[in-house]
Protein backbone atom coordinates (compact mmCIF):
# COMPACT_ATOMS: atom_id res chain seq x y z
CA UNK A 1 -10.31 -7.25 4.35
CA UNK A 2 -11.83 -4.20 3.73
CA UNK A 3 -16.00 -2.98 4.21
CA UNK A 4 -16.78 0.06 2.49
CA UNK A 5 -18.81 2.61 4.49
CA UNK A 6 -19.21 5.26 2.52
CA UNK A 7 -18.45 5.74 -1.27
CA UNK A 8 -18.70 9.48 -3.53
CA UNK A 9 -16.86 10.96 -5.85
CA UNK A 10 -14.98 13.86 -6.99
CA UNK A 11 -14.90 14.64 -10.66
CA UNK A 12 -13.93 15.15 -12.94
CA UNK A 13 -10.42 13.99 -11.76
CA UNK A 14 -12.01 11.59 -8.61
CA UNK A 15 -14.20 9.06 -10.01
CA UNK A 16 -14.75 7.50 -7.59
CA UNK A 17 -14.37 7.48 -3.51
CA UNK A 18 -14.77 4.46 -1.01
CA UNK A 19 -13.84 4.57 2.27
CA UNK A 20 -14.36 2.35 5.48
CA UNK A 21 -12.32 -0.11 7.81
CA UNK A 22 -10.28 -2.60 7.40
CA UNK A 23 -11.57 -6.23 9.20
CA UNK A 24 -7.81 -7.23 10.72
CA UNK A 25 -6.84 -4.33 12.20
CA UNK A 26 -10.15 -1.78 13.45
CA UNK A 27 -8.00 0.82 14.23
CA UNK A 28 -6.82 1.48 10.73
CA UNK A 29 -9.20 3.15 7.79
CA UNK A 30 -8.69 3.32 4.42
CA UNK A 31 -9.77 5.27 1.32
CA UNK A 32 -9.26 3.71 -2.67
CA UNK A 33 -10.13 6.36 -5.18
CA UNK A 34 -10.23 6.02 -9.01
CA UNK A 35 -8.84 8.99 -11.27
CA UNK A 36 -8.03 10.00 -14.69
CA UNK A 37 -4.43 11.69 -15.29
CA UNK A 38 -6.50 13.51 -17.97
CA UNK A 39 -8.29 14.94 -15.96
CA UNK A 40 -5.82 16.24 -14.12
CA UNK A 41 -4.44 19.58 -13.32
CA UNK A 42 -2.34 21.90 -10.86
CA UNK A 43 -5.38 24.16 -9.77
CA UNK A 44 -6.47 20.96 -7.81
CA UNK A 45 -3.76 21.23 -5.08
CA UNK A 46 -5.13 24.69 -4.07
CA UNK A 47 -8.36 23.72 -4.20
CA UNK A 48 -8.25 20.67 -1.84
CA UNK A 49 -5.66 22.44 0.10
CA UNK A 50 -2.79 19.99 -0.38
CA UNK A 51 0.84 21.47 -0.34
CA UNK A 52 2.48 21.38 -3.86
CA UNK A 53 5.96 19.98 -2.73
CA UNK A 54 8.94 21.49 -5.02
CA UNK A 55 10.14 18.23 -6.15
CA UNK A 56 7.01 17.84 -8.77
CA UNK A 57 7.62 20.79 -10.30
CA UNK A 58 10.04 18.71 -12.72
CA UNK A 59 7.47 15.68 -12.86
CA UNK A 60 5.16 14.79 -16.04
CA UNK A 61 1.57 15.13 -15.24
CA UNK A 62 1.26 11.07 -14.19
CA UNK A 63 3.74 11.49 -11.43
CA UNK A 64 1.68 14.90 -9.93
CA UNK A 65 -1.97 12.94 -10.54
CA UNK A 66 -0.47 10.00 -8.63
CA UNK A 67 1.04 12.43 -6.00
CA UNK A 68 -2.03 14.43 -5.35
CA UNK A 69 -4.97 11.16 -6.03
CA UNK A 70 -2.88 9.44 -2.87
CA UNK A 71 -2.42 13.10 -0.61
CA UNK A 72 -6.08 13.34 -1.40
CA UNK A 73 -6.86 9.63 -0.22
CA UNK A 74 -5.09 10.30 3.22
CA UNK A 75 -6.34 13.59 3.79
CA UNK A 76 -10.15 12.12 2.83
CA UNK A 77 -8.86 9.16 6.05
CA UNK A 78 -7.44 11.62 8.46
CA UNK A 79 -10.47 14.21 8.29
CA UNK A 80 -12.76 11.09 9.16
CA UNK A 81 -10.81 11.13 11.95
CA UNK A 82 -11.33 14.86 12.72
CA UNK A 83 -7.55 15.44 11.39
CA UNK A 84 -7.53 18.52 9.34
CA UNK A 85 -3.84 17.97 7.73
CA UNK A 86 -2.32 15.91 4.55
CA UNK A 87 0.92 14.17 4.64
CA UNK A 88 4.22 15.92 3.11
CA UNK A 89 6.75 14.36 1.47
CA UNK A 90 9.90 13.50 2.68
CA UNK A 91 13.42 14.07 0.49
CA UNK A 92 13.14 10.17 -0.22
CA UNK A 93 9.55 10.41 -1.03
CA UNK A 94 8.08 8.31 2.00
CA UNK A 95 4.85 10.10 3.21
CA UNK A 96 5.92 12.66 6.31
CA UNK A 97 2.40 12.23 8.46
CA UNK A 98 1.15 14.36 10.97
CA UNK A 99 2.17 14.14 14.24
CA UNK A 100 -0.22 11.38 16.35
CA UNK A 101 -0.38 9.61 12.85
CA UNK A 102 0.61 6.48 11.11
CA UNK A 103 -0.33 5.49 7.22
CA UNK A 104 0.64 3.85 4.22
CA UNK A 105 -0.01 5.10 0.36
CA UNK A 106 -0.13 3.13 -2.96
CA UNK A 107 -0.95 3.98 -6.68
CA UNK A 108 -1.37 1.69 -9.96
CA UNK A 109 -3.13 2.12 -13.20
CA UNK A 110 -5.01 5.01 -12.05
CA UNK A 111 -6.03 3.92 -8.45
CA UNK A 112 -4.42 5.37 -5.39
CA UNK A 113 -4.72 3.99 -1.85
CA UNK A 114 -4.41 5.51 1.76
CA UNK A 115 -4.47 3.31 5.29
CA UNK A 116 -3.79 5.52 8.47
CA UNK A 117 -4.17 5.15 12.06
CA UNK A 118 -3.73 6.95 14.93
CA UNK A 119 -0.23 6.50 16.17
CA UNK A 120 -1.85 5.19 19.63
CA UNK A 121 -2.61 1.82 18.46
CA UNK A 122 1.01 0.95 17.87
CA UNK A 123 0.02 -0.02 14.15
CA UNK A 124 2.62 1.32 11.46
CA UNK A 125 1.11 -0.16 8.04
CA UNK A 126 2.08 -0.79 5.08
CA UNK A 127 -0.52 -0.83 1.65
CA UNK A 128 0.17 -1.98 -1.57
CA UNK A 129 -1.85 -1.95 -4.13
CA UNK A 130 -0.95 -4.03 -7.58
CA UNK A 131 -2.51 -4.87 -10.94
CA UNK A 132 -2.25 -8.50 -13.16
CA UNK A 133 0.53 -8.79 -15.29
CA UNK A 134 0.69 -12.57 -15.55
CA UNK A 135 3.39 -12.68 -18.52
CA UNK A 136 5.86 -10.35 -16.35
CA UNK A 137 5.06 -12.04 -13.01
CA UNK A 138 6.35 -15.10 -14.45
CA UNK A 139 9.49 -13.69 -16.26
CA UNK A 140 10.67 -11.84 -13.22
CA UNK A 141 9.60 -14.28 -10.41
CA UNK A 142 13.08 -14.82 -9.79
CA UNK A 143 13.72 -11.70 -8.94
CA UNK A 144 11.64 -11.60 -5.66
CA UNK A 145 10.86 -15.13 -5.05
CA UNK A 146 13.18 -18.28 -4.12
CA UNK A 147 12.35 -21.68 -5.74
CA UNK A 148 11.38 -22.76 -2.17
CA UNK A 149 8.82 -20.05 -1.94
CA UNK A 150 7.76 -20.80 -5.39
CA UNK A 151 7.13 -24.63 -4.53
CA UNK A 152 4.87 -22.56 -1.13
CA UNK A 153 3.00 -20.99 -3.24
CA UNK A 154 2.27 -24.05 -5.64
CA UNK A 155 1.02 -25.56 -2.62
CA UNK A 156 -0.96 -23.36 -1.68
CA UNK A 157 -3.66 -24.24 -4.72
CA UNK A 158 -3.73 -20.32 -5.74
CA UNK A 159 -3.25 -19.97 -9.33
CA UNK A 160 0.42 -19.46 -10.36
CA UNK A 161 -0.12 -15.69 -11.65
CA UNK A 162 -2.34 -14.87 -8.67
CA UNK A 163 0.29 -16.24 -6.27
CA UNK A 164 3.01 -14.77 -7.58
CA UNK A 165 1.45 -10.95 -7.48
CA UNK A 166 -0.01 -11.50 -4.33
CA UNK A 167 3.98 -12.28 -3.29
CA UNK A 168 5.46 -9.56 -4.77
CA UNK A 169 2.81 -6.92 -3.39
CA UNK A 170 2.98 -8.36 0.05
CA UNK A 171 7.01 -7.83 0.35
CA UNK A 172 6.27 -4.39 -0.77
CA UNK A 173 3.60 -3.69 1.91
CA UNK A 174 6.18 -6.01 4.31
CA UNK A 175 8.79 -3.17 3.89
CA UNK A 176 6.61 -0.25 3.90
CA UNK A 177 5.69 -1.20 7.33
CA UNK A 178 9.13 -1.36 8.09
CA UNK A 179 10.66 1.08 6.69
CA UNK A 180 10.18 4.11 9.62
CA UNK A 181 11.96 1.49 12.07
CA UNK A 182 14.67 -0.14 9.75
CA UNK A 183 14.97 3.81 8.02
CA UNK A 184 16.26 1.57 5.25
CA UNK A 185 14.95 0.27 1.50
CA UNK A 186 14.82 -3.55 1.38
CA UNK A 187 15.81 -5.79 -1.10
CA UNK A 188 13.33 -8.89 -2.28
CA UNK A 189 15.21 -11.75 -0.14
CA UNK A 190 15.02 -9.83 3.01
CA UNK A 191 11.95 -11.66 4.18
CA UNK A 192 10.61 -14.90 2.02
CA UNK A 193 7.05 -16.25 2.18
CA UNK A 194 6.58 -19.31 3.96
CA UNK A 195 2.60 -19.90 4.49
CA UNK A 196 -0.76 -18.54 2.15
CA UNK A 197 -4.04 -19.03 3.41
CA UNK A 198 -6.45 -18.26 0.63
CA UNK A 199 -9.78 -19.51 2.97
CA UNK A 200 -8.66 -16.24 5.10
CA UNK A 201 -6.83 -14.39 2.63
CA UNK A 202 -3.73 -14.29 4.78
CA UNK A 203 0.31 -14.62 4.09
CA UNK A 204 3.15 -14.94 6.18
CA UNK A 205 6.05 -13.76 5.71
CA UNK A 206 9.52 -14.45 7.76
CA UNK A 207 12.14 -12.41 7.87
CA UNK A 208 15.57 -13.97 6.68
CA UNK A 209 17.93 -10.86 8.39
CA UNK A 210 18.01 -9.37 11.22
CA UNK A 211 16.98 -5.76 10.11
CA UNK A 212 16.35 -4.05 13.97
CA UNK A 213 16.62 -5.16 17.67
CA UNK A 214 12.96 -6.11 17.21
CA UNK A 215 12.68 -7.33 13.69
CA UNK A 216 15.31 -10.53 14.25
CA UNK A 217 15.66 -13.19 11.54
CA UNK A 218 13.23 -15.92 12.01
CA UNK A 219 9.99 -13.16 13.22
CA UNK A 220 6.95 -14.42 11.47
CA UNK A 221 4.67 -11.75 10.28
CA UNK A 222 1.44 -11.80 8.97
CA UNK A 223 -0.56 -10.23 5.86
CA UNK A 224 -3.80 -9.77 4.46
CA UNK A 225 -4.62 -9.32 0.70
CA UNK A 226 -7.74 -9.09 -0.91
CA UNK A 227 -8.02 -9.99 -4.65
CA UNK A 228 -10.82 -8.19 -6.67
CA UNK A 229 -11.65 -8.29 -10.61
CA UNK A 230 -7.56 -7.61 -12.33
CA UNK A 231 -5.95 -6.08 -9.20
CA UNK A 232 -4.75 -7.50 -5.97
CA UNK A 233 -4.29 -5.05 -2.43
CA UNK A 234 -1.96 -5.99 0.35
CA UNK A 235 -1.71 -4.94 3.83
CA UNK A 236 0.64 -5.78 6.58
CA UNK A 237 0.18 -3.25 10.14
């Protein structure tokens, strides 16, 4: 799904940079950087010249290294693009991108994740970006998966853990992408999965409510994920 171009680093908080394009969709580009909370500190804002919004001055340093890893991801995207702005931060948290923009942002276990592209394309993605925690997959698969969806996923000869995040990180992605047209959260059961095709690392998803005049129950939509060592990234644009 995605093919790296270019990879650096910024330390000591940056470990590492890669950026490139993503195969599906060759309007969008991406960046995934590593970092180290420790490494962290507030100086770093100023110094990459990303706005400190208000709401992290109450935050614990993990919250402001997520914050500023991801702003630092999408402004690393947007300047390849000859874009000299980072996204703010709406009251609800959601990215606020610059005008003629489109993205998506996603942190775990010290990784952070940006996918933008110009708002001309008509692409509004979404980006998720998981990590394998087979025990609690399993304990709280009911929570975001039906037993038909669990019997899909059986079929589709994926290992039960694998399947399962891979799920759960795709309805996230699903509803990021929808969330600046539905202007709503979504709950798990709002779309369900109903095909997985591991040979092109692709899910679809339909939705099972009518959330907009476009986005009536029934619409198919499609998803690419790309599994690699203990974490798994989703994308839906």
């Amino acid at each position: 799904m995605f093919t790296a171009i270019n990879t650096d680093s910024a330390p000591p908080f940056i470990h590492s940079v890669e950026m490139g394009n993503v195969a599906p969709f060759p309007a969008l580009r991406y960046c995934l950087v590593s970092f180290t909370a420790r490494d962290y500190h507030d100086g770093l804002f100023d110094k990459w010249g990303i706005p400190f919004p208000v709401p992290l001055n109450s935050a614990v340093v993990k919250r402001r290294a997520e914050y500023l890893a991801a702003r630092y991801a999408a402004q690393r995207v947007l300047r390849s693009f000859g874009c000299d702005a980072t996204p703010g931060s709406a009251p609800d948290r959601s990215p606020v991108w610059p005008s003629g923009w489109r993205g998506s942002l996603s942190h775990s276990h010290e990784w952070a994740l940006a996918v933008i592209a110009p708002e001309a394309s008509g692409l509004t993605p979404g980006v998720d970006i998981e990590f394998f925690a087979p025990g609690m997959m399993q304990r709280t698969a009911h929570l975001f998966t039906t037993p038909q969806e669990r019997e899909c996923l059986a079929a589709s000869q994926i290992d039960e853990a694998s399947a399962l995040l891979i799920t759960f990180s795709a309805k996230e992605s699903l509803y990021k992408a929808l969330y600046p047209e539905v202007g709503r959260a979504l709950d798990f059961d709002a779309a369900r999965v109903c095909h997985i095709a591991p040979e092109q690392q692709r899910i679809t998803l339909e939705l099972t409510q009518t959330l907009s005049p476009q986005r009536v129950k029934g619409s198919r939509i499609q998803g690419y994920y790309q599994l690699s060592g203990d974490r798994v990234i989703t994308l839906i644009a």
